[in-house]
Protein backbone atom coordinates (compact mmCIF):
# COMPACT_ATOMS: atom_id res chain seq x y z
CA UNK A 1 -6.26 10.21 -16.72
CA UNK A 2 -7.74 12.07 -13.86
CA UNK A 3 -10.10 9.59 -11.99
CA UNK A 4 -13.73 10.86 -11.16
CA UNK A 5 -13.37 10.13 -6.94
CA UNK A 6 -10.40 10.96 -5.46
CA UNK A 7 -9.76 10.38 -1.14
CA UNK A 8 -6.47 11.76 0.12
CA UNK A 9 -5.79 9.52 3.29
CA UNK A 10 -4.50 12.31 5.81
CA UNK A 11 -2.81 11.25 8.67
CA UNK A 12 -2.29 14.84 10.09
CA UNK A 13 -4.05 17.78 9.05
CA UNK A 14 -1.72 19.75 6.89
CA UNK A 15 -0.62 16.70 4.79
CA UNK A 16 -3.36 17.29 2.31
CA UNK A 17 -1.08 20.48 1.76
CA UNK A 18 2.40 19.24 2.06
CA UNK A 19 2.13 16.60 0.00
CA UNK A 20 -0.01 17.44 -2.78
CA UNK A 21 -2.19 20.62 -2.54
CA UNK A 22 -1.43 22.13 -6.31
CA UNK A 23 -2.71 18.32 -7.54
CA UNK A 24 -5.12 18.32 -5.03
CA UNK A 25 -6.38 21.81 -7.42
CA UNK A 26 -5.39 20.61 -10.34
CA UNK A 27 -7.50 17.15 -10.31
CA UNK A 28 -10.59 19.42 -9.34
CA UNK A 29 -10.05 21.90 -12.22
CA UNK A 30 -9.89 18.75 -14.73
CA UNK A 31 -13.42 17.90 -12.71
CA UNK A 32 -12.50 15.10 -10.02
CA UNK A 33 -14.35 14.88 -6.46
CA UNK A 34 -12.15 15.12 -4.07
CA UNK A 35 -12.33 13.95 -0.43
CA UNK A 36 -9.56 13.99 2.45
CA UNK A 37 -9.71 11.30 5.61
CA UNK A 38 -8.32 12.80 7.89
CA UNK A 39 -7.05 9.46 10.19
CA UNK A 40 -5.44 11.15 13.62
CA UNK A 41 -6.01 14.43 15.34
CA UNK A 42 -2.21 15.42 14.38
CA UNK A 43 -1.84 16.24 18.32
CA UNK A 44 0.73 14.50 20.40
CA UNK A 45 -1.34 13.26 23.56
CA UNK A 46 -0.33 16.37 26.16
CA UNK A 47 -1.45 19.07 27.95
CA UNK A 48 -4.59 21.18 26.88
CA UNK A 49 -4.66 17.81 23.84
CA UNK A 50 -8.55 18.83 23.37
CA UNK A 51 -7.70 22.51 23.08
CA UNK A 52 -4.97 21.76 20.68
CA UNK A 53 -7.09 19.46 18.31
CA UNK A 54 -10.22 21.93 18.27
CA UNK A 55 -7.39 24.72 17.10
CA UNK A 56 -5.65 21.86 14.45
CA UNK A 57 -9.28 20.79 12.95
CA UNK A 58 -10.48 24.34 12.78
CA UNK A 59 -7.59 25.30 10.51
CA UNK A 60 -7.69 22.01 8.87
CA UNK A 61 -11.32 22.90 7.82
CA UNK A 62 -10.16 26.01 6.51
CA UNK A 63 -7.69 24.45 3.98
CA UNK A 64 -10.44 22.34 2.89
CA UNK A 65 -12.55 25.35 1.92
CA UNK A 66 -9.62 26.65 0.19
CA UNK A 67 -8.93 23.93 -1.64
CA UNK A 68 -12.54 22.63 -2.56
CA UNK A 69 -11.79 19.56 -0.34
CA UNK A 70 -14.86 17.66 0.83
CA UNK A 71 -14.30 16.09 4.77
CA UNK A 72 -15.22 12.42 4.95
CA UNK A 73 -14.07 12.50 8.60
CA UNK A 74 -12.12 13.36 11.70
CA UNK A 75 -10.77 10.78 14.22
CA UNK A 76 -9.87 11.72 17.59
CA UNK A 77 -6.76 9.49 17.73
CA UNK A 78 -4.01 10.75 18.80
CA UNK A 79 -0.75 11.33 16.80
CA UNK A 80 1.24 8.70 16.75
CA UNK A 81 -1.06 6.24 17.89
CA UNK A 82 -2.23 5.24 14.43
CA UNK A 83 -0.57 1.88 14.80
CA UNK A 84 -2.57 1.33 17.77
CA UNK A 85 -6.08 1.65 15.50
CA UNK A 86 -5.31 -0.84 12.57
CA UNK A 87 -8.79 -1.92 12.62
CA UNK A 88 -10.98 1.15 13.21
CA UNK A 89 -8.28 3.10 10.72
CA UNK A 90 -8.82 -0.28 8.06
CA UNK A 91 -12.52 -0.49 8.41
CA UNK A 92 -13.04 3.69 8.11
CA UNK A 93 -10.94 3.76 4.79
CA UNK A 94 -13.25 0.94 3.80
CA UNK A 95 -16.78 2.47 4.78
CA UNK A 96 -15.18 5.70 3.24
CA UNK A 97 -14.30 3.92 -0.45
CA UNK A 98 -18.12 2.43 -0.05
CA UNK A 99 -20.02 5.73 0.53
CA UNK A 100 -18.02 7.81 -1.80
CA UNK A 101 -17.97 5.73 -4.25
CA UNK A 102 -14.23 6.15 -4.67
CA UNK A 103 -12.14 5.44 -7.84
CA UNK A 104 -8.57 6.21 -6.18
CA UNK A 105 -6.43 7.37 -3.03
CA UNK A 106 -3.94 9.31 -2.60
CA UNK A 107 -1.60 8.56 0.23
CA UNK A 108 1.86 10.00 1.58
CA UNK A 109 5.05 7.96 0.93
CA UNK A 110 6.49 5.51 2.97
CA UNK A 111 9.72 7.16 3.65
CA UNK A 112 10.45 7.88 7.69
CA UNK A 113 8.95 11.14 7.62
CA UNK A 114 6.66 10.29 10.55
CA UNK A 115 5.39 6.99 11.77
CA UNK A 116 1.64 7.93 11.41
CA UNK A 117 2.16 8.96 7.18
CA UNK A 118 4.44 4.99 7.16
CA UNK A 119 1.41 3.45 9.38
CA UNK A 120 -1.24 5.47 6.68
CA UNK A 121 0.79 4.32 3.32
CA UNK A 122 0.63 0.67 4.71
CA UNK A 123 -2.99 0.44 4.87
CA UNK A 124 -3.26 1.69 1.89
CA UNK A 125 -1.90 -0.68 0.47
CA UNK A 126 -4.18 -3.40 1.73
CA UNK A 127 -6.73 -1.95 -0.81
CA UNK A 128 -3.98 -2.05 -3.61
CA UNK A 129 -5.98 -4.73 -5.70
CA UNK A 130 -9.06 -3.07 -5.85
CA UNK A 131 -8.34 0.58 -5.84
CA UNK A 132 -5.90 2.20 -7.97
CA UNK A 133 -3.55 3.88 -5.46
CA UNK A 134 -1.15 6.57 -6.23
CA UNK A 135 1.38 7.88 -3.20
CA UNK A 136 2.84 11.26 -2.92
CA UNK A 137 6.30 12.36 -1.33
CA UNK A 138 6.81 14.72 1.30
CA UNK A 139 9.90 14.72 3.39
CA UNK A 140 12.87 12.07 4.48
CA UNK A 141 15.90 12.02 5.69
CA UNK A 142 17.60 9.30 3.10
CA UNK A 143 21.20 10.03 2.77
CA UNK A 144 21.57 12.23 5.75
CA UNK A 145 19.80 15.22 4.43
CA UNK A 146 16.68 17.08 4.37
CA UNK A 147 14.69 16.32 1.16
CA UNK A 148 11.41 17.77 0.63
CA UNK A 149 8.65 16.56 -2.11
CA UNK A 150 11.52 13.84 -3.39
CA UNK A 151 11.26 10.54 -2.93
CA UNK A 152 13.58 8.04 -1.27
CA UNK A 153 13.89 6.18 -4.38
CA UNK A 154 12.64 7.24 -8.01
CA UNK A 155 11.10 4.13 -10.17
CA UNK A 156 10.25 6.19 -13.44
CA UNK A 157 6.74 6.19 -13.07
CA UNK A 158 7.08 9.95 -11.17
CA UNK A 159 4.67 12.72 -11.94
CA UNK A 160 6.57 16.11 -11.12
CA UNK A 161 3.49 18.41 -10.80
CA UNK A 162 5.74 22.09 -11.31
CA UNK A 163 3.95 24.60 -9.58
CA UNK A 164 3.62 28.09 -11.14
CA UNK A 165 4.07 31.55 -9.61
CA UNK A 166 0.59 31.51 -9.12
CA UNK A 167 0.34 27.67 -7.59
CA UNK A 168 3.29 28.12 -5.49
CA UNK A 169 1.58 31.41 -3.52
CA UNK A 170 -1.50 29.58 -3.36
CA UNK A 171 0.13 26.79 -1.66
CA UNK A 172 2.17 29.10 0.77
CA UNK A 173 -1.15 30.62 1.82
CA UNK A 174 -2.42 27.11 2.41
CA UNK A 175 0.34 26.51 4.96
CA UNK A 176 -0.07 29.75 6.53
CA UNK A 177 -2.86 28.89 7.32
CA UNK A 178 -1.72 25.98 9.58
CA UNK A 179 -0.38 28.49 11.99
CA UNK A 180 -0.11 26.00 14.81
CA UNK A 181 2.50 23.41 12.67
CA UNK A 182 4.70 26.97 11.68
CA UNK A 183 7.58 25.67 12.84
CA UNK A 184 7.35 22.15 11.50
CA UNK A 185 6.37 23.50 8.40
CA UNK A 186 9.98 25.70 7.81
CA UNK A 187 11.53 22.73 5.82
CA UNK A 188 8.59 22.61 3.23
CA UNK A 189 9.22 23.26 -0.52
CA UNK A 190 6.69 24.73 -2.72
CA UNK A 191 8.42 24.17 -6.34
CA UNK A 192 7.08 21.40 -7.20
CA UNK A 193 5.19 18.27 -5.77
CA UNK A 194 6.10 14.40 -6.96
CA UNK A 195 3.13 11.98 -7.09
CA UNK A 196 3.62 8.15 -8.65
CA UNK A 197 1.45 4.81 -8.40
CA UNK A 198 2.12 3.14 -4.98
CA UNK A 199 4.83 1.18 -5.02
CA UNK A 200 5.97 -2.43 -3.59
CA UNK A 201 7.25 -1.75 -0.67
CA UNK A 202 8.13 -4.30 1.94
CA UNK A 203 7.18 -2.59 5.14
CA UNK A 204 9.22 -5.39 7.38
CA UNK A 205 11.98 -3.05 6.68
CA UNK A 206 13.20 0.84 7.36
CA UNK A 207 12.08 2.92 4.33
CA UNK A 208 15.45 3.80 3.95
CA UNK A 209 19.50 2.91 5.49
CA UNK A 210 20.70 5.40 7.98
CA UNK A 211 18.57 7.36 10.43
CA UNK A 212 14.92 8.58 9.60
CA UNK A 213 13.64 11.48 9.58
CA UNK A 214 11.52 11.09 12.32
CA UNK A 215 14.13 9.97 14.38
CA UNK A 216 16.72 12.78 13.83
CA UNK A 217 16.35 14.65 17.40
CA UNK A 218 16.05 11.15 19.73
CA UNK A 219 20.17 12.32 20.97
CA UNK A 220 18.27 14.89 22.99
CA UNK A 221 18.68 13.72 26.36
CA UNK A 222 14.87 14.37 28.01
CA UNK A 223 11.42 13.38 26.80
CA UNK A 224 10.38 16.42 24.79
CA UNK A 225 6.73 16.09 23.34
CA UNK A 226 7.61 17.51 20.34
CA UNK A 227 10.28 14.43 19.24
CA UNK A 228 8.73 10.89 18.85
CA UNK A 229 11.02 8.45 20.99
CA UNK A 230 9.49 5.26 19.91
CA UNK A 231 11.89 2.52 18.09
CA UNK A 232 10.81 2.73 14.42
CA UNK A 233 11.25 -1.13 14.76
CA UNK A 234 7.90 -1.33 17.44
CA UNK A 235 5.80 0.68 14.59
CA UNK A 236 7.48 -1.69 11.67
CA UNK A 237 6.70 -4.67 13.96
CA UNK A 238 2.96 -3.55 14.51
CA UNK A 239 2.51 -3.88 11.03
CA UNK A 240 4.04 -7.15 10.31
CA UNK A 241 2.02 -8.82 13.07
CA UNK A 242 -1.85 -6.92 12.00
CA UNK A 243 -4.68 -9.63 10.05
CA UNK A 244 -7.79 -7.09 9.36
CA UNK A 245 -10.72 -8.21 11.30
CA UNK A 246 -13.14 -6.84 8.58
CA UNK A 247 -14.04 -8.37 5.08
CA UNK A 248 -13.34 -5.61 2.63
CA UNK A 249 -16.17 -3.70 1.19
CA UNK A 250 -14.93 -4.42 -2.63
């Protein structure tokens, strides 16, 4: 059952596409609301950072029109900082779920890919008993490979949305149109996307053994801006030690 008031919680802007565009079109075709939150600028804090967002929310914006996505918001946040705004991140998703009357969220996996889409899953969860919640896979490293749109582990409870001819052009169009991620974008597969109901994770521990996927360059011996250098532990450890400050809305 398609529910009436969907919001995709977007930690970058070009998640909404990764993850689950062709649903994304498919739940507003069967007559669902859809809204996207999106909860960082997707920017690294760096040089030219407010040139670099305008670019990333202009083409974010685009997508949206594309894809008949309505924008609840834009934070300013810088990526990789989302474990830094527990609270304002907690208390958005909340004020969000109020105002658009919203029935379920979509969320990426918790699976490595990046420490923002872990952070985003995670408070997600904290709505778990009053929301339904459904999570959607984009990329990890489990087993020493590259998977795209495949989760770390598989429960059963999978929906394999296959994309036609037709859905899979539409969906490389959407990414093309995130011409500043081009290159991050490479390893992104447009056969099919995997969606499920959010499961139990316990976020103490790494999403999976062996390294992560967001930790696959760190050998490189200087502080590039495009690799995140932060222990995955600090991140895991920032959400073992959060309480919310705010009394949920529902």
């Amino acid at each position: 059952m398609i529910a009436a008031r969907i919001l995709v919680l977007i930690p970058h802007p070009d998640d909404e596409v990764v993850g689950c565009a062709t649903a994304i079109a498919r739940a507003r075709a069967a007559g669902a609301v859809v809204s996207g939150l999106y909860l960082t600028s997707g920017v690294p804090a760096r040089a030219r950072y407010a040139e670099r967002v305008a670019r990333r929310r202009q083409e974010a914006e685009r997508a949206a029109a594309v894809l008949g996505l309505s924008p609840a918001a834009f934070t300013n946040w810088p990526s990789r900082t989302l474990k830094s705004h527990l609270d304002e991140a907690h208390a958005l998703i909340e004020q969000t779920v109020a105002e658009r009357r919203i029935d379920e969220i979509w969320v990426p996996a918790w699976e490595g890919g990046h420490q923002d889409h872990d952070v985003t899953n995670f408070l997600a969860s904290r709505v778990r008993d009053t929301l339904r919640v459904r999570e959607f896979a984009e990329y990890n490293f489990a087993g020493g490979r590259i998977r795209s749109q495949t989760f770390v582990e598989v429960n059963g409870t999978e929906e394999i949305v296959t994309l036609s001819a037709d859905e899979a052009r539409n969906k490389r169009n959407l990414l093309a149109i995130y011409r500043s991620e081009r290159t991050n974008l490479r390893y992104v597969r447009i056969h099919h996307e995997s969606l499920r109901k959010l499961a139990p994770y316990d976020y103490r521990v790494a999403p999976h053994s062996g390294r992560l996927f967001c930790e696959r360059f760190r050998w490189i011996p200087f502080r590039h801006p495009s690799i995140d250098f932060e222990p995955s532990e600090t991140v895991r450890a920032a959400l073992a030690a959060w309480r919310p400050s705010v009394v949920p809305m529902r």
